[in-house]
Protein backbone atom coordinates (compact mmCIF):
# COMPACT_ATOMS: atom_id res chain seq x y z
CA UNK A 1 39.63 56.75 49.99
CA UNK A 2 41.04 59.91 49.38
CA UNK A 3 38.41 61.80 48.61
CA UNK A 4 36.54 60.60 51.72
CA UNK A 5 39.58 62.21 53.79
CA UNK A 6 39.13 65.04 52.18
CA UNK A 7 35.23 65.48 52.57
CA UNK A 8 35.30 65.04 56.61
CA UNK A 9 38.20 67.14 56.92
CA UNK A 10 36.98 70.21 54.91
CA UNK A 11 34.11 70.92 57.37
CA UNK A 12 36.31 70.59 60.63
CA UNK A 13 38.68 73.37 58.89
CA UNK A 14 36.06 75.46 57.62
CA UNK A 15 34.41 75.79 62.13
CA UNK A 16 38.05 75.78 63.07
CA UNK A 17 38.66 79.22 60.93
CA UNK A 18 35.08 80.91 61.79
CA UNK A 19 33.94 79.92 58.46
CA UNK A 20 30.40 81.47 57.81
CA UNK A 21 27.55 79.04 58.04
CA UNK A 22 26.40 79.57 54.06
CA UNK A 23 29.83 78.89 52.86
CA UNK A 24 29.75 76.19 55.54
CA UNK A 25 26.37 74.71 54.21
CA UNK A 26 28.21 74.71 50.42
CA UNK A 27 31.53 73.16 51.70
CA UNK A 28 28.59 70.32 53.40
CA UNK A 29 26.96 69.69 50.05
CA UNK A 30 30.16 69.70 47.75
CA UNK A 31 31.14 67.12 50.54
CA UNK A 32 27.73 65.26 50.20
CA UNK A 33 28.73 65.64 46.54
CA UNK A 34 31.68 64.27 46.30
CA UNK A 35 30.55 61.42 48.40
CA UNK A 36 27.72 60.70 45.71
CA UNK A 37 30.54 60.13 43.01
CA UNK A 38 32.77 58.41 45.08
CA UNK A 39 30.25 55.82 45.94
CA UNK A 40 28.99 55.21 42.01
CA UNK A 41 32.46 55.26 40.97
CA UNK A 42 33.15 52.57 43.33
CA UNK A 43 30.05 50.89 41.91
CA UNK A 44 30.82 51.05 38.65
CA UNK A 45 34.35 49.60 39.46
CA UNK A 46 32.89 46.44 41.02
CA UNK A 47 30.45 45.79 38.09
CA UNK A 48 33.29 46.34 35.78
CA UNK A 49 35.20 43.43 37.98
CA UNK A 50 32.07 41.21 37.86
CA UNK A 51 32.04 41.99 34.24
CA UNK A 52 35.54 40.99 33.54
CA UNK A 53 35.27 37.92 35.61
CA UNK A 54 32.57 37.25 33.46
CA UNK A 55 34.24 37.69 30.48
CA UNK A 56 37.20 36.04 31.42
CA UNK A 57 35.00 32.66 31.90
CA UNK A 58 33.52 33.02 28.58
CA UNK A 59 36.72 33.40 26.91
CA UNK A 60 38.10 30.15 28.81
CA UNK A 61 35.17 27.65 27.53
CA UNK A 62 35.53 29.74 24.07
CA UNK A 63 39.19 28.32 23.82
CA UNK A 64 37.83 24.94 25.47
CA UNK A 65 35.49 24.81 22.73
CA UNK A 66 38.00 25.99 20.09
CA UNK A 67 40.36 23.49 21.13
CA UNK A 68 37.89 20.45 20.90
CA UNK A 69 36.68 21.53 17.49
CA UNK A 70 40.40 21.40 16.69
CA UNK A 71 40.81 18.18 17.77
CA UNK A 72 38.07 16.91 15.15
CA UNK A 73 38.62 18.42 12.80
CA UNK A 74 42.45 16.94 12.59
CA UNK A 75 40.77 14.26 13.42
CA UNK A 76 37.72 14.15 10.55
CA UNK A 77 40.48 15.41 8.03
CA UNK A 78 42.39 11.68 9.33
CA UNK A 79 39.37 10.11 8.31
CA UNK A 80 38.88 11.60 4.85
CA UNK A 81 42.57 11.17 4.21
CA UNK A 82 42.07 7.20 4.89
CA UNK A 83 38.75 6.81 2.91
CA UNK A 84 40.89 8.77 -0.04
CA UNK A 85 43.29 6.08 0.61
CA UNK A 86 40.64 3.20 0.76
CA UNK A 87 39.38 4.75 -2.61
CA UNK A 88 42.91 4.96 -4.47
CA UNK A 89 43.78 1.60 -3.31
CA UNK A 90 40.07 0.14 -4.24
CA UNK A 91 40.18 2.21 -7.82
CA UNK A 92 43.72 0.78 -8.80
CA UNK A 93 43.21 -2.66 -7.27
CA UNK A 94 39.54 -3.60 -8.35
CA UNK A 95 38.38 -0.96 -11.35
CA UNK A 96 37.77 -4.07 -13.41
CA UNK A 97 35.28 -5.61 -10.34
CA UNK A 98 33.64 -2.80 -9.31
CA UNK A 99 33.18 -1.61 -12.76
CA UNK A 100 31.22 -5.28 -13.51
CA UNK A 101 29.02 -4.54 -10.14
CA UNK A 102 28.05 -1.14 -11.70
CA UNK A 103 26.92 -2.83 -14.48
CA UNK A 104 24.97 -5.78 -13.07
CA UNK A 105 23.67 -3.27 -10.81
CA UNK A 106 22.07 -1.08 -14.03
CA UNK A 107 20.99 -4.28 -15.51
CA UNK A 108 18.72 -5.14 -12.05
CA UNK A 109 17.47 -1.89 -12.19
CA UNK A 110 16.68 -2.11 -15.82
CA UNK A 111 15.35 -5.59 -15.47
CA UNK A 112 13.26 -3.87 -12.03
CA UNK A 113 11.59 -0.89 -14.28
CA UNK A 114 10.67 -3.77 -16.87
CA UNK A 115 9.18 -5.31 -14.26
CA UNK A 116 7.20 -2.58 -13.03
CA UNK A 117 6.40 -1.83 -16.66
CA UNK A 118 4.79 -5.21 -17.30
CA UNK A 119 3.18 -5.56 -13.88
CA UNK A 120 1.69 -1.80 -14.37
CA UNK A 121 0.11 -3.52 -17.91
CA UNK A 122 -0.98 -6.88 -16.45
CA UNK A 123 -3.10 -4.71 -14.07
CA UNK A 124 -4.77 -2.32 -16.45
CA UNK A 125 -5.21 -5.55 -18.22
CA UNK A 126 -6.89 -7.45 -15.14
CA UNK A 127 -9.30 -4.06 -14.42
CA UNK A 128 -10.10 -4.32 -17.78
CA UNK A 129 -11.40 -7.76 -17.95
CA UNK A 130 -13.08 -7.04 -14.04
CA UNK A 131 -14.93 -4.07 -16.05
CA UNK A 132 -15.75 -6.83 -18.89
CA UNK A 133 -16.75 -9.22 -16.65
CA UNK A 134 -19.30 -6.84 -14.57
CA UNK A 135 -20.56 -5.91 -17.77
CA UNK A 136 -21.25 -9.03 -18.78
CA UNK A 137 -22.95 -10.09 -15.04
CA UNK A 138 -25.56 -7.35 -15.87
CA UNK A 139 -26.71 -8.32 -19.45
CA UNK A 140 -26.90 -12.07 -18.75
CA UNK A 141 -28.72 -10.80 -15.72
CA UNK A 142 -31.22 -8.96 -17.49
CA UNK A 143 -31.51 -11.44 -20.39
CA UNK A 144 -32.24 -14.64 -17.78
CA UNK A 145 -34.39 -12.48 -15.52
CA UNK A 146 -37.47 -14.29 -16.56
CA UNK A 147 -36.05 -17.67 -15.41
CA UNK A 148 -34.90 -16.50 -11.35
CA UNK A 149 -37.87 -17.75 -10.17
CA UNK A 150 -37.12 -21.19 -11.68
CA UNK A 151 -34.07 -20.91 -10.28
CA UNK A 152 -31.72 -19.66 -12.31
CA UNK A 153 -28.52 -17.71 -11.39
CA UNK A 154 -25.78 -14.97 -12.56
CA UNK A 155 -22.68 -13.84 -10.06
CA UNK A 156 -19.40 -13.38 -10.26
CA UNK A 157 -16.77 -15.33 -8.15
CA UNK A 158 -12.99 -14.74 -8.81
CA UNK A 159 -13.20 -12.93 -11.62
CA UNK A 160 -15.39 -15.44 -13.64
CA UNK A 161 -19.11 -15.37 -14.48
CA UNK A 162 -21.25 -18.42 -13.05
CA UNK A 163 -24.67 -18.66 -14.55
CA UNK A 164 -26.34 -21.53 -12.51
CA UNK A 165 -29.07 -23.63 -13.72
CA UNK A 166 -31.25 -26.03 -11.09
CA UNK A 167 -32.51 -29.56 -12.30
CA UNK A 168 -35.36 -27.61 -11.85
CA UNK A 169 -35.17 -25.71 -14.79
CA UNK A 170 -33.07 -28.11 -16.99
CA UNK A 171 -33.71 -31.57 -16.30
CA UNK A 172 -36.50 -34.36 -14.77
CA UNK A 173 -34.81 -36.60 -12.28
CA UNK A 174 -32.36 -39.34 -14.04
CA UNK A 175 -32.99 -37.91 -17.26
CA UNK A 176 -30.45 -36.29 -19.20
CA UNK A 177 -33.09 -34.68 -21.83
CA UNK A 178 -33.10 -30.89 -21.48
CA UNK A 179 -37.09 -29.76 -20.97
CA UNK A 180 -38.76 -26.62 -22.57
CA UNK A 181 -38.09 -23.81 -20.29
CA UNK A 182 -34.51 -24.98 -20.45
CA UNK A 183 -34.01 -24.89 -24.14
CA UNK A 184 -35.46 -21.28 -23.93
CA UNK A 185 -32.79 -20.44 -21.15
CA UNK A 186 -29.92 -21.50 -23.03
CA UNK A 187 -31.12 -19.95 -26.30
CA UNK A 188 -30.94 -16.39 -24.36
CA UNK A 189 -27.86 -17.26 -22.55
CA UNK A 190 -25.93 -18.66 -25.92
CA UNK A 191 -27.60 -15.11 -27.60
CA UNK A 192 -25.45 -13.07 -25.04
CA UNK A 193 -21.82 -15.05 -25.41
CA UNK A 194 -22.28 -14.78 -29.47
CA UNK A 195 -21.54 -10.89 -28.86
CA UNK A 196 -18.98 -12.06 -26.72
CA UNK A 197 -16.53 -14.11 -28.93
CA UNK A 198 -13.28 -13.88 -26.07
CA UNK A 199 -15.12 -15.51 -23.41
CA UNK A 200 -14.72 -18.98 -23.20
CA UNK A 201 -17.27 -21.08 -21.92
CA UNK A 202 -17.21 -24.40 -19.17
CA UNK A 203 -20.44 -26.33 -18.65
CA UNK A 204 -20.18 -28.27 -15.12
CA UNK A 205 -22.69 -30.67 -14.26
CA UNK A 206 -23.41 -31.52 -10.76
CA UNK A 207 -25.69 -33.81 -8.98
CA UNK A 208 -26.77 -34.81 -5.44
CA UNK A 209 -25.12 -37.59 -3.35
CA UNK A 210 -28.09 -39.88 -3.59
CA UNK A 211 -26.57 -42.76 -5.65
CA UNK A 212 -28.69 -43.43 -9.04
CA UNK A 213 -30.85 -46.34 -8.81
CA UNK A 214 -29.52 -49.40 -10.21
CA UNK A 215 -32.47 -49.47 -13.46
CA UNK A 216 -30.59 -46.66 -15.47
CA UNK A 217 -28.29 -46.41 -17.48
CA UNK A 218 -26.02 -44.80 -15.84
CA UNK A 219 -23.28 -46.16 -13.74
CA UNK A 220 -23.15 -43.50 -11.22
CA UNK A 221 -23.56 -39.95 -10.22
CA UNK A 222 -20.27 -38.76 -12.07
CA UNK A 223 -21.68 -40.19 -15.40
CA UNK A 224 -25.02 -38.53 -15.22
CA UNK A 225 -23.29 -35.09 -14.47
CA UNK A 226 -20.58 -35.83 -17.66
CA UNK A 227 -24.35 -36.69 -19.87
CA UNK A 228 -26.18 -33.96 -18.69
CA UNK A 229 -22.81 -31.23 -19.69
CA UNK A 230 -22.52 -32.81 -22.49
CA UNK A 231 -25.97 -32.28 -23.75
CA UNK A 232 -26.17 -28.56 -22.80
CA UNK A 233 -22.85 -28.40 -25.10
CA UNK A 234 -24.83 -30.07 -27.66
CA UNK A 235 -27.55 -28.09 -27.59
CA UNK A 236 -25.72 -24.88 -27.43
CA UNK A 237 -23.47 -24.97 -30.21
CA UNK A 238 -26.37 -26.51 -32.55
CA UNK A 239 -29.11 -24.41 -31.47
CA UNK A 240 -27.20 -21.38 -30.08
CA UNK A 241 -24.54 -21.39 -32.70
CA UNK A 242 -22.29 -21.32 -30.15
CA UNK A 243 -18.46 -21.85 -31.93
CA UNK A 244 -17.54 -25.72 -30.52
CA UNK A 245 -13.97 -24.48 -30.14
CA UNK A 246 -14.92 -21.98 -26.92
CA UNK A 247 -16.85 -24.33 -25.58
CA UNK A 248 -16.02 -27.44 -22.51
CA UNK A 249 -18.28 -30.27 -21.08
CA UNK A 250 -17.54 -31.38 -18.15
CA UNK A 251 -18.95 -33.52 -15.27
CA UNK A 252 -18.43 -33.21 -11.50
CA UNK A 253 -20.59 -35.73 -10.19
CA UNK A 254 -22.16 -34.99 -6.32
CA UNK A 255 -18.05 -33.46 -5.25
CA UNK A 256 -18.39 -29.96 -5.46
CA UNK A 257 -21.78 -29.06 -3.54
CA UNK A 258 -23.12 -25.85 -2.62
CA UNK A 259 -25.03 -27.31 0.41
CA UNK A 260 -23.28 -29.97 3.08
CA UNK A 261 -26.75 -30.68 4.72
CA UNK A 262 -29.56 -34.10 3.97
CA UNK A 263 -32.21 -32.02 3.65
CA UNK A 264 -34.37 -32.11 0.26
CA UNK A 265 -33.80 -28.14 -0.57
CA UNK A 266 -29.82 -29.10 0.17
CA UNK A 267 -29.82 -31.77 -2.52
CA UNK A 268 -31.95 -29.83 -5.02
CA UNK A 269 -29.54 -27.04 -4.65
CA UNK A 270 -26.54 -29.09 -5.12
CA UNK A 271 -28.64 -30.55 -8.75
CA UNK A 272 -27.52 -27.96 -10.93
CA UNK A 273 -25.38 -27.09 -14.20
CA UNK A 274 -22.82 -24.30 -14.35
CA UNK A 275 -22.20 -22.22 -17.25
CA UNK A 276 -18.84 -20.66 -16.47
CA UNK A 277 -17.64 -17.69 -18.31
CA UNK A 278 -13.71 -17.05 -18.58
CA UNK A 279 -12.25 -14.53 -20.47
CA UNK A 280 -9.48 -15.35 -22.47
CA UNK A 281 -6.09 -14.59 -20.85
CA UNK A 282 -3.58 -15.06 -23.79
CA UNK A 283 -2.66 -11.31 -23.77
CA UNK A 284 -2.07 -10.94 -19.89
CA UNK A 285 0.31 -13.64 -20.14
CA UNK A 286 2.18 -12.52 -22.67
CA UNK A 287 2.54 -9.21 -20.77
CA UNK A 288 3.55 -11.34 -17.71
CA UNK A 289 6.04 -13.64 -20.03
């Protein structure tokens, strides 16, 4: 303020004394001059007020913030001072417990990667026999091809191999005599499972639901189906050299068709024998034991 004084006044003194107009023109400008300065000073004084206002705001919610990480930390170190407690008072009253936990706790786990162990095995084991099992599909395929048309047979269905054999190709109606063609079937088929001495064999008869008439010998359905097994059993281990001990008859009778419908096709279909082909499990459940 001044300075401001002092620029208006310098002029007035400088006409009042006659002073010439060049030095008056200098006095003007040192006066515009000094005006200049005074003005950015006075700037510069109010950013530097805004500045420390500023400043002084961010050094408040600094010490706000110090003060409420203060008040955790006492607070977290309160915590870990209890849980030490907790521990001491666990470690010196229970040692004996929690050391018996520890150790049933490494026995599960030990039991678990046992577990694992023998479940990894059982399914190598189980791809294994699905690879064996497709293998075998093909040959018998390609050995019986010559019988499809008489309707013959070969898929797989959970994991075992069916090889299906109509009436057709097997038997005359309320017979139990095995024809021709159907010797020369089985003498391919039982020429396959010889290479194949861990597959064990079922033979399933199966018949139609029309009840046998009452001038046979048979008593019913169920009887014909046990006759006809049988006789494919016969005839395989004698003429196929099949071994008798891999080898089960059995008769289903007209309970497990393939067709639900009346028609004649239906009831031919459902006139069939099974050969079905199970490998031998023994080692998968002794991995599972």
């Amino acid at each position: 303020m001044k300075y401001s004084r002092l620029a208006l006044f310098i002029p007035l003194l400088c006409l009042a004394c006659g002073v010439p107009k060049d030095e008056h023109a200098a006095v003007v400008a040192s006066r515009d001059s000094l005006q200049a300065i005074v003005a950015a000073n006075n700037k510069t004084i109010a950013d530097l007020n805004s500045g420390i206002r500023t400043l002084t705001g961010t050094v408040i919610e600094r010490e706000k913030r110090i003060d409420s990480l203060g008040r955790r930390a006492d607070s977290l170190e309160r915590s870990i001072k209890e849980a030490e407690a907790t521990y001491r008072t666990l470690k010196s009253n229970s040692s004996a417990e929690i050391q018996s936990l520890f150790e049933q706790l490494d026995k599960a786990r030990a039991d678990l990667s046992t577990r694992e162990q023998k479940l990894r095995e059982a399914e190598q084991k189980l791809r294994s026999r699905d690879s064996v099992m497709n293998a075998l599909r093909q040959t018998l395929s390609n050995a019986l091809l010559g019988f499809r048309e008489s309707g013959l047979t070969v898929d797989i269905r959970n994991g075992k191999v069916y090889v299906s054999l109509s009436n057709q190709l097997l038997f005359k109606s309320g017979s139990t005599a095995i024809d021709s063609r159907g010797q020369d079937a089985l003498k391919e088929l039982a020429t396959v499972l010889n290479n194949q001495p861990d597959i064990a064999i079922l033979v399933e008869g199966h018949t139609d639901n029309v009840p046998v008439s009452g001038g046979t010998r048979f008593t019913d359905n169920w009887e014909l189906s046990v006759l006809r097994s049988t006789e494919v059993v016969h005839f395989m281990v004698n003429s196929g050299h099949i071994d008798p001990s891999r080898i089960t008859a059995a008769g289903r009778g007209e309970y497990h068709p393939v067709r639900n419908g009346e028609t004649p096709e239906d009831r031919a279909a459902n006139r069939r024998t099974e050969v079905i082909l199970t490998p031998k499990l023994d080692e998968l459940f002794d991995v599972l034991k």
